[in-house]
PDB file of N, CA and C in Angstrom:
ATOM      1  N   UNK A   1     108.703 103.403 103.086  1.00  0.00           N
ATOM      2  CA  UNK A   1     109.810 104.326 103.121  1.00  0.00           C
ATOM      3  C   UNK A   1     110.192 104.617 104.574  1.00  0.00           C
ATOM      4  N   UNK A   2     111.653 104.611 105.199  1.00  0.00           N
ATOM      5  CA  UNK A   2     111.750 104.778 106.127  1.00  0.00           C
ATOM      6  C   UNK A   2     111.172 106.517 106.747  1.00  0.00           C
ATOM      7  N   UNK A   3     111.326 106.757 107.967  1.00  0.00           N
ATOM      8  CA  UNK A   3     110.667 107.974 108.561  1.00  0.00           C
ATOM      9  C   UNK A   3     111.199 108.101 109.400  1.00  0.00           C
ATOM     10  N   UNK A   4     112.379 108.801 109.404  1.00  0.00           N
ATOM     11  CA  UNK A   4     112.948 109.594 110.924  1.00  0.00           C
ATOM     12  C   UNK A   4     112.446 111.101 111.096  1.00  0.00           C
ATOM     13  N   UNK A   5     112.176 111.582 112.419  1.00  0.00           N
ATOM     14  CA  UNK A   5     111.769 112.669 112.841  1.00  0.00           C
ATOM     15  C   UNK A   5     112.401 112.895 113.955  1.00  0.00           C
ATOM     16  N   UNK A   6     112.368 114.200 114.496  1.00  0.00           N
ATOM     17  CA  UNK A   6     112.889 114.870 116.034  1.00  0.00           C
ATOM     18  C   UNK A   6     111.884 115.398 116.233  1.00  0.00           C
ATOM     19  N   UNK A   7     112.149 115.307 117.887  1.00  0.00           N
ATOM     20  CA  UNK A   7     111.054 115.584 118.682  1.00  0.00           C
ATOM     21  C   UNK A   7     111.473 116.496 119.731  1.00  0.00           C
ATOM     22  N   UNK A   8     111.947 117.392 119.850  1.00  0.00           N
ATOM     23  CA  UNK A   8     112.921 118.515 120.756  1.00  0.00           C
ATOM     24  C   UNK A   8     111.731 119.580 121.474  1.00  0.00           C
ATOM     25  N   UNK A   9     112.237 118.789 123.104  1.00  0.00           N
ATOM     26  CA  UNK A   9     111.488 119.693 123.986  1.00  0.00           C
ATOM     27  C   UNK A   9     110.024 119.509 123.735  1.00  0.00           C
ATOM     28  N   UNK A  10     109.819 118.063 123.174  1.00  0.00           N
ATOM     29  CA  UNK A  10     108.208 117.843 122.908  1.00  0.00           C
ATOM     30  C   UNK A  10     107.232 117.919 121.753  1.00  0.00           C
ATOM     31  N   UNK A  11     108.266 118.876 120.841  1.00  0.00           N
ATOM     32  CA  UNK A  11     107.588 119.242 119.847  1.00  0.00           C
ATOM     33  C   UNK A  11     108.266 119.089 118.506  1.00  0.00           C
ATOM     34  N   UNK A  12     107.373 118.400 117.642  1.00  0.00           N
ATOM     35  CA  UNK A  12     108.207 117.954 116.456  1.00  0.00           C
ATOM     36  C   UNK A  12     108.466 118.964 115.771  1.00  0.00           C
ATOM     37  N   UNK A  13     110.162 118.404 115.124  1.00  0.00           N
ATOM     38  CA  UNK A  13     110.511 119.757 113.904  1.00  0.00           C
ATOM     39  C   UNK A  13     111.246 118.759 113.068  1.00  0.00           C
ATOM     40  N   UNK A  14     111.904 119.750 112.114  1.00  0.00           N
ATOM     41  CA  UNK A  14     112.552 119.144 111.529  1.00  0.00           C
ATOM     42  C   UNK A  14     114.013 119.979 111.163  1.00  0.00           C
ATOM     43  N   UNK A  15     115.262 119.282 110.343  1.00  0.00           N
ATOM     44  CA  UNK A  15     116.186 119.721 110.533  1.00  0.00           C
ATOM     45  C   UNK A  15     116.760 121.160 110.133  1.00  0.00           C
ATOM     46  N   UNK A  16     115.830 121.567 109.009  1.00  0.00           N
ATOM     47  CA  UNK A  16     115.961 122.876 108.546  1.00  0.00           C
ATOM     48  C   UNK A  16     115.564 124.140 109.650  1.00  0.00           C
ATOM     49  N   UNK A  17     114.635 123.464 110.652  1.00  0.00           N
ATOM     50  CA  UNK A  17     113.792 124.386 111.373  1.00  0.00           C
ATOM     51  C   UNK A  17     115.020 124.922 113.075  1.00  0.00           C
ATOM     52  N   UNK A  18     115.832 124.417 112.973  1.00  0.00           N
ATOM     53  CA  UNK A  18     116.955 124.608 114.420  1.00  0.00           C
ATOM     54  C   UNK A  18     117.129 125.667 114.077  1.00  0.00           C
ATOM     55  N   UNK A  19     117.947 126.875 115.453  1.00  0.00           N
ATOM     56  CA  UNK A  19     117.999 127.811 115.468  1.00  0.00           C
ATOM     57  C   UNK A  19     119.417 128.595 114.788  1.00  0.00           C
ATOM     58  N   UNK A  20     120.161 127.791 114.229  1.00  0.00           N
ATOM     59  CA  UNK A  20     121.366 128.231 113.458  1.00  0.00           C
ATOM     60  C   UNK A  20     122.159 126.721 113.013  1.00  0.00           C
ATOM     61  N   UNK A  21     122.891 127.722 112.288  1.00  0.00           N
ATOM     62  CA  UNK A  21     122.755 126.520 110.516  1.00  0.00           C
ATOM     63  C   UNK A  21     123.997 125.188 111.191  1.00  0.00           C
ATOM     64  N   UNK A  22     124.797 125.411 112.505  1.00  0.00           N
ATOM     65  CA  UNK A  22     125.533 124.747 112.764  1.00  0.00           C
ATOM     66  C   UNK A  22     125.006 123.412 113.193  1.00  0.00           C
ATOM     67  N   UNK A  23     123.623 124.154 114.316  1.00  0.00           N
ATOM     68  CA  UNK A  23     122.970 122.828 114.914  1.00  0.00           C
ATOM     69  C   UNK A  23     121.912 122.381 113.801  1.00  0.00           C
ATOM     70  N   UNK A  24     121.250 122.856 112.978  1.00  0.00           N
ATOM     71  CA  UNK A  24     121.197 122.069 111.432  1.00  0.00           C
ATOM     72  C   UNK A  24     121.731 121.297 111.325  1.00  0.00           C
ATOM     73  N   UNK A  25     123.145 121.555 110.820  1.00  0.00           N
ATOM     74  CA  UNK A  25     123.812 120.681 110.301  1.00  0.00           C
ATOM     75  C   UNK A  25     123.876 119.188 111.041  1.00  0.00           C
ATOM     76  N   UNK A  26     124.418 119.810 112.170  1.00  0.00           N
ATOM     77  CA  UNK A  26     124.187 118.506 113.256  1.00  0.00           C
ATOM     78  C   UNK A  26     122.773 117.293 113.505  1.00  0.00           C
ATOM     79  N   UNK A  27     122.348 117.996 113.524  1.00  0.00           N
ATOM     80  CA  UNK A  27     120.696 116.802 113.120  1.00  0.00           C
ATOM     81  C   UNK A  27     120.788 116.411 111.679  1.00  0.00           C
ATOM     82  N   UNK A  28     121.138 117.039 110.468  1.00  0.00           N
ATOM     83  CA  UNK A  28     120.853 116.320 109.378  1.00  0.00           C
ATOM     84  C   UNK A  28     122.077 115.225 109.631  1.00  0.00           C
ATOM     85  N   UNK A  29     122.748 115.523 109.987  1.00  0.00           N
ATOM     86  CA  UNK A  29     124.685 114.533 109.933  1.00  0.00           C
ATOM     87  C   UNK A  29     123.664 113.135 110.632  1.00  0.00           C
ATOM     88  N   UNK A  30     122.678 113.689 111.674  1.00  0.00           N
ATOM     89  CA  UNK A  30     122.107 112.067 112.456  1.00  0.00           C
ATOM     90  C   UNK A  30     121.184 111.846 111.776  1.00  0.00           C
ATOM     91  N   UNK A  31     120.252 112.204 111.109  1.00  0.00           N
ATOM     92  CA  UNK A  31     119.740 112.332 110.282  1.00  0.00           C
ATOM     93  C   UNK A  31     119.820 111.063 109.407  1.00  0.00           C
ATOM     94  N   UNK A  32     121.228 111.549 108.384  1.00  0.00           N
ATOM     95  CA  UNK A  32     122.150 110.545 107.476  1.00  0.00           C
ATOM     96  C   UNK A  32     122.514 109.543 108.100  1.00  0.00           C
ATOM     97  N   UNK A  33     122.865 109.463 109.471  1.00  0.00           N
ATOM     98  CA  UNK A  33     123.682 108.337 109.741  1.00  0.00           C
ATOM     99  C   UNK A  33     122.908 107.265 109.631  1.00  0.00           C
ATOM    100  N   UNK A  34     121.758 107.402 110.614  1.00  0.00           N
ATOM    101  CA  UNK A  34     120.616 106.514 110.934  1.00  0.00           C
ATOM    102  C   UNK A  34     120.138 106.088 109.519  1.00  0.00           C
ATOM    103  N   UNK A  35     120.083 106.891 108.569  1.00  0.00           N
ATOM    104  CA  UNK A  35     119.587 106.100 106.957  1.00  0.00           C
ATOM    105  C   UNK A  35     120.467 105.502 106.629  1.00  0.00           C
ATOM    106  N   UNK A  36     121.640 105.878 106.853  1.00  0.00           N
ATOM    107  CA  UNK A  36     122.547 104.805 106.326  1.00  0.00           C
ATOM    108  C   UNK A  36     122.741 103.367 107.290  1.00  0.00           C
ATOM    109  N   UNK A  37     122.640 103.411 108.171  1.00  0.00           N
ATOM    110  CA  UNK A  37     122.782 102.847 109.321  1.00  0.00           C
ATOM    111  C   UNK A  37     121.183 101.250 109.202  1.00  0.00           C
ATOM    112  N   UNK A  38     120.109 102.041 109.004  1.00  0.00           N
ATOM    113  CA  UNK A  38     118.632 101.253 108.952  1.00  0.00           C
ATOM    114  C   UNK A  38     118.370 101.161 106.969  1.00  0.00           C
ATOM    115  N   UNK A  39     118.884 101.718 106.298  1.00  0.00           N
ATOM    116  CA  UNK A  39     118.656 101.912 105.133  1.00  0.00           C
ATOM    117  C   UNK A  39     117.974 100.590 104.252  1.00  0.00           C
ATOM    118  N   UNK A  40     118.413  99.496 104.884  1.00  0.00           N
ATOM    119  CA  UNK A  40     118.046  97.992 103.665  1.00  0.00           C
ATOM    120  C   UNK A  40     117.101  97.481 104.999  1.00  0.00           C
ATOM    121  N   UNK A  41     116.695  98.011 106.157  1.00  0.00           N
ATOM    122  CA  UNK A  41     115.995  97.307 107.303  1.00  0.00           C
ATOM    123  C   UNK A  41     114.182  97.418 106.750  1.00  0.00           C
ATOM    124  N   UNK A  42     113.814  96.214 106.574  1.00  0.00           N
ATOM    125  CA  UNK A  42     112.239  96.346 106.510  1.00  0.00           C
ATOM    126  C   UNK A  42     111.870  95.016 106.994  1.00  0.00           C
ATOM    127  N   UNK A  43     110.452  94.821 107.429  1.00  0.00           N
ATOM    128  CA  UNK A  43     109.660  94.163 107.438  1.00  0.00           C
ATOM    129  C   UNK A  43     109.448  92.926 105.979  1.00  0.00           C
ATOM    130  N   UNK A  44     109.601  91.897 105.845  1.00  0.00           N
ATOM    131  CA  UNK A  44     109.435  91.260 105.375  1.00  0.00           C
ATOM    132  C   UNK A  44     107.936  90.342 105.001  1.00  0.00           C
ATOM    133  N   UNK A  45     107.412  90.383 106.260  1.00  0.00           N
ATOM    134  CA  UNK A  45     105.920  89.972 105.770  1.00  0.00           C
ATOM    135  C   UNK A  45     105.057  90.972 106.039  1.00  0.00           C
ATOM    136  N   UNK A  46     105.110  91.918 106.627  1.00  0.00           N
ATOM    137  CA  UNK A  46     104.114  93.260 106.230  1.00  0.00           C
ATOM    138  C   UNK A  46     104.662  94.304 105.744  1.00  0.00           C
ATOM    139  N   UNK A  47     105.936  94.233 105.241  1.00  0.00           N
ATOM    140  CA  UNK A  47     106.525  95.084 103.940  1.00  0.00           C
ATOM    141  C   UNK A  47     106.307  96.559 104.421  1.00  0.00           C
ATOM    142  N   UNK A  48     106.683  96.996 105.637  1.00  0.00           N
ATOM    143  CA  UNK A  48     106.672  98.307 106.206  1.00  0.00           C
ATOM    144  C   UNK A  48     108.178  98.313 106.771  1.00  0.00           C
ATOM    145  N   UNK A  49     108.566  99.336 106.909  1.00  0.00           N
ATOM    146  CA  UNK A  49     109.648 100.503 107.324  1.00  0.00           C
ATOM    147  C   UNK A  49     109.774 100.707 108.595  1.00  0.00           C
ATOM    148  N   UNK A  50     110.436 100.965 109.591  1.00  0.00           N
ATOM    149  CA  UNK A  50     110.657 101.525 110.707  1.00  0.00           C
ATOM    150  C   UNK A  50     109.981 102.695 110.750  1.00  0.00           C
ATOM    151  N   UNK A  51     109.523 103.354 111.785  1.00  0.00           N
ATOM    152  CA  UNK A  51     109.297 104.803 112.151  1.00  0.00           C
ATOM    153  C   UNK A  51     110.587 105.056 113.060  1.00  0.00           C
ATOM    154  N   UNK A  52     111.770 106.105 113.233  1.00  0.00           N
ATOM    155  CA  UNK A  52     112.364 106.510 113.909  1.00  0.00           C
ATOM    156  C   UNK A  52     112.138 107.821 114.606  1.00  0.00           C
ATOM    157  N   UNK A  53     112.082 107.970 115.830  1.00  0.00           N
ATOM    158  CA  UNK A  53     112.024 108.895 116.103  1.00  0.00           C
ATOM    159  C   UNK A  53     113.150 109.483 117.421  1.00  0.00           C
ATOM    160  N   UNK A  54     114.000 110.971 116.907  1.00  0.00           N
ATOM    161  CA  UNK A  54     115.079 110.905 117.692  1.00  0.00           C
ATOM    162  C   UNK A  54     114.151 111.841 118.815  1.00  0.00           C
ATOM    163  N   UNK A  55     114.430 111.714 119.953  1.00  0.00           N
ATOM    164  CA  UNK A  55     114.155 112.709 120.796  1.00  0.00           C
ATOM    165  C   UNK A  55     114.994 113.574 122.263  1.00  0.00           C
ATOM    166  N   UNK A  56     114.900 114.384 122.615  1.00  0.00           N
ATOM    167  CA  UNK A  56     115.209 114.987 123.467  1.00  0.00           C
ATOM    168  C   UNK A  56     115.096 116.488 124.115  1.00  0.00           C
ATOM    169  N   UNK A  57     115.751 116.420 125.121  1.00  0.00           N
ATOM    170  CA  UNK A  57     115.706 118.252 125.242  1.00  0.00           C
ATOM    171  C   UNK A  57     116.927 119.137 124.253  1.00  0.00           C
ATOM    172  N   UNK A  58     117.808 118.667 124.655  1.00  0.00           N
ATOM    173  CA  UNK A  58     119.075 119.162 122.996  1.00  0.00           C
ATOM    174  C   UNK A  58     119.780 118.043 122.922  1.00  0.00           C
ATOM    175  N   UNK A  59     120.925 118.814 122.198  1.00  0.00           N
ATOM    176  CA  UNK A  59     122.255 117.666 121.405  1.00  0.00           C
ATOM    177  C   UNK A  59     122.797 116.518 122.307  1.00  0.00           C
ATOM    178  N   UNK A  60     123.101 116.872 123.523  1.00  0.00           N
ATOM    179  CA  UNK A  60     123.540 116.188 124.996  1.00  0.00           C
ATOM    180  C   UNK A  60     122.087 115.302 125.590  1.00  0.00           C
ATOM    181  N   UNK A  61     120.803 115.019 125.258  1.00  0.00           N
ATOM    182  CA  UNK A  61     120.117 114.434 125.852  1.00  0.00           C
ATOM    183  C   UNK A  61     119.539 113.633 124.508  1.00  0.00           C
ATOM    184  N   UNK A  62     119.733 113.447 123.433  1.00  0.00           N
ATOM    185  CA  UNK A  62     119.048 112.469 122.487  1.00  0.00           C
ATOM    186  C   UNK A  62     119.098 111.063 122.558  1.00  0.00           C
ATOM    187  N   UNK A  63     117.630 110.314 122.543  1.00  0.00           N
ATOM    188  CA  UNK A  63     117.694 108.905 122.431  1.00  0.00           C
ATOM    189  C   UNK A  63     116.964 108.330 121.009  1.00  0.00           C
ATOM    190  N   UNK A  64     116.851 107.878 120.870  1.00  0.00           N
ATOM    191  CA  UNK A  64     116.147 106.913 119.717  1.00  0.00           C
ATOM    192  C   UNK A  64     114.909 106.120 119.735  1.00  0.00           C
ATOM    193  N   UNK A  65     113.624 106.477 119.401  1.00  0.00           N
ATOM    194  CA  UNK A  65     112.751 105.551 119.670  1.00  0.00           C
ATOM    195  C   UNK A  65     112.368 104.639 118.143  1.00  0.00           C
ATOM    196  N   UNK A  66     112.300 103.328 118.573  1.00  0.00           N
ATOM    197  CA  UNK A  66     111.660 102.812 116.934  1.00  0.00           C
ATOM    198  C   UNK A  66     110.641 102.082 117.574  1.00  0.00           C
ATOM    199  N   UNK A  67     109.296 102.481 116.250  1.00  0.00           N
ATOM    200  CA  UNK A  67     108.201 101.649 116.161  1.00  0.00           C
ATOM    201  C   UNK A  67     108.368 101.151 114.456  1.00  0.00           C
ATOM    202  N   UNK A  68     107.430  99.964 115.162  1.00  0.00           N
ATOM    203  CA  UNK A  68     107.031  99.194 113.661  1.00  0.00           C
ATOM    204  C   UNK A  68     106.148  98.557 113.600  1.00  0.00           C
ATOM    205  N   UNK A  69     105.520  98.003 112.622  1.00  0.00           N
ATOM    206  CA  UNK A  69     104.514  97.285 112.875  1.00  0.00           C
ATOM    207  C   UNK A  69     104.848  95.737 113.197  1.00  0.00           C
ATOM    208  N   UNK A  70     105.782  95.301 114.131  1.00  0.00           N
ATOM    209  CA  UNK A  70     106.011  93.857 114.551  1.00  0.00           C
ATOM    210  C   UNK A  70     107.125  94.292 115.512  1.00  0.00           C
ATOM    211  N   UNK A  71     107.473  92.840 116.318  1.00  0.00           N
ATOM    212  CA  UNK A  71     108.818  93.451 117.208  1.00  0.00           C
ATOM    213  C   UNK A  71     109.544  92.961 116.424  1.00  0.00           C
ATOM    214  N   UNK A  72     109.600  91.883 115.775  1.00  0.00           N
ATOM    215  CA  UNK A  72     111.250  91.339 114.227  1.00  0.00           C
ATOM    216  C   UNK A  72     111.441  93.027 113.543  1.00  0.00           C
ATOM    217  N   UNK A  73     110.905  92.931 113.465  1.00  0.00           N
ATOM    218  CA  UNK A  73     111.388  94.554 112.866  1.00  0.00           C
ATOM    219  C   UNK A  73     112.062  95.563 113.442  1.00  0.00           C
ATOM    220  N   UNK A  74     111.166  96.425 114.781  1.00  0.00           N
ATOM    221  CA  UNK A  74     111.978  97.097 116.236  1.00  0.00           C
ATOM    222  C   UNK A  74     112.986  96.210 116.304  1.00  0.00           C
ATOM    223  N   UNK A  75     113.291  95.172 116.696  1.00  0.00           N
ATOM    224  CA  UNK A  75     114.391  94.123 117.245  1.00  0.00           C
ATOM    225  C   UNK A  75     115.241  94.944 116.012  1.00  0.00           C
ATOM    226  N   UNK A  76     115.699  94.749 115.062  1.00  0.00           N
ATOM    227  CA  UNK A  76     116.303  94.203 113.908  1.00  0.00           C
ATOM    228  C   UNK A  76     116.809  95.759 113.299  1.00  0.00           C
ATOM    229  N   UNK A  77     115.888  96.698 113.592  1.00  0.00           N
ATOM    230  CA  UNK A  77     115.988  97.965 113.592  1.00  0.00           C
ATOM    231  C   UNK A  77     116.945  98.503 114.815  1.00  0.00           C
ATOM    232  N   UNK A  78     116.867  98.335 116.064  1.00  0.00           N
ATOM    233  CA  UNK A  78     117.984  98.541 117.001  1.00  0.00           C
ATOM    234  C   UNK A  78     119.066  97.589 117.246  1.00  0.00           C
ATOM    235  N   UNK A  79     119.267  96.800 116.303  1.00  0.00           N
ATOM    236  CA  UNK A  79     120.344  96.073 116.521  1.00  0.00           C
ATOM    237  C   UNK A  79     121.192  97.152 115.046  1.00  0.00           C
ATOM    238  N   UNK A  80     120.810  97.122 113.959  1.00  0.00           N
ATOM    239  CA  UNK A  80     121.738  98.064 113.203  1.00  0.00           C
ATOM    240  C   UNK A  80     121.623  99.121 113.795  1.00  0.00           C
ATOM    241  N   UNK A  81     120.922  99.891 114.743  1.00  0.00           N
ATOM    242  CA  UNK A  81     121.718 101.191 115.382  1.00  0.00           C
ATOM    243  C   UNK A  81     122.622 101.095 116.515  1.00  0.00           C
ATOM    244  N   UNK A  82     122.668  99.477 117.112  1.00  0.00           N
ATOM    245  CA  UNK A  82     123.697  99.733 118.346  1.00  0.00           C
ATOM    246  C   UNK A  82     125.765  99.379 117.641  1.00  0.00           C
TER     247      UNK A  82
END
């Protein structure tokens, strides 16, 4: 199953947990995109998922990290997010 998470200012949360319901909204909207975006992306011979993880200090500094268990996968995983 895929796994996106945020990592803001170091410390993981998640989208319900922001400090008002606007910037909520805003992480779940990336949230969605990225599933829609990686949604059919897996591993084929070790049948695993991406880990995504968005990070930054706020809205203006977020990047994207992906692990997986192979680089065909990372590769293949940041090519449907660019």
């Amino acid at each position: 199953m895929l796994d996106i998470s945020f990592q803001i200012n170091g410390k993981s949360t998640n989208a319900s947990s922001f400090q008002n319901e606007l910037e909520s909204a805003v992480y779940e909207e990336i949230k969605e995109s990225i599933k829609q975006s990686v949604r059919l992306v897996h591993c084929s011979v070790h049948h695993e998922y991406p880990k995504i993880i968005v990070k930054g200090k706020d809205l203006n500094s977020l990047s994207i990290e992906v692990n997986g268990c192979c680089d065909t996968l990372i590769e293949s995983t940041l090519a449907k997010l660019q």
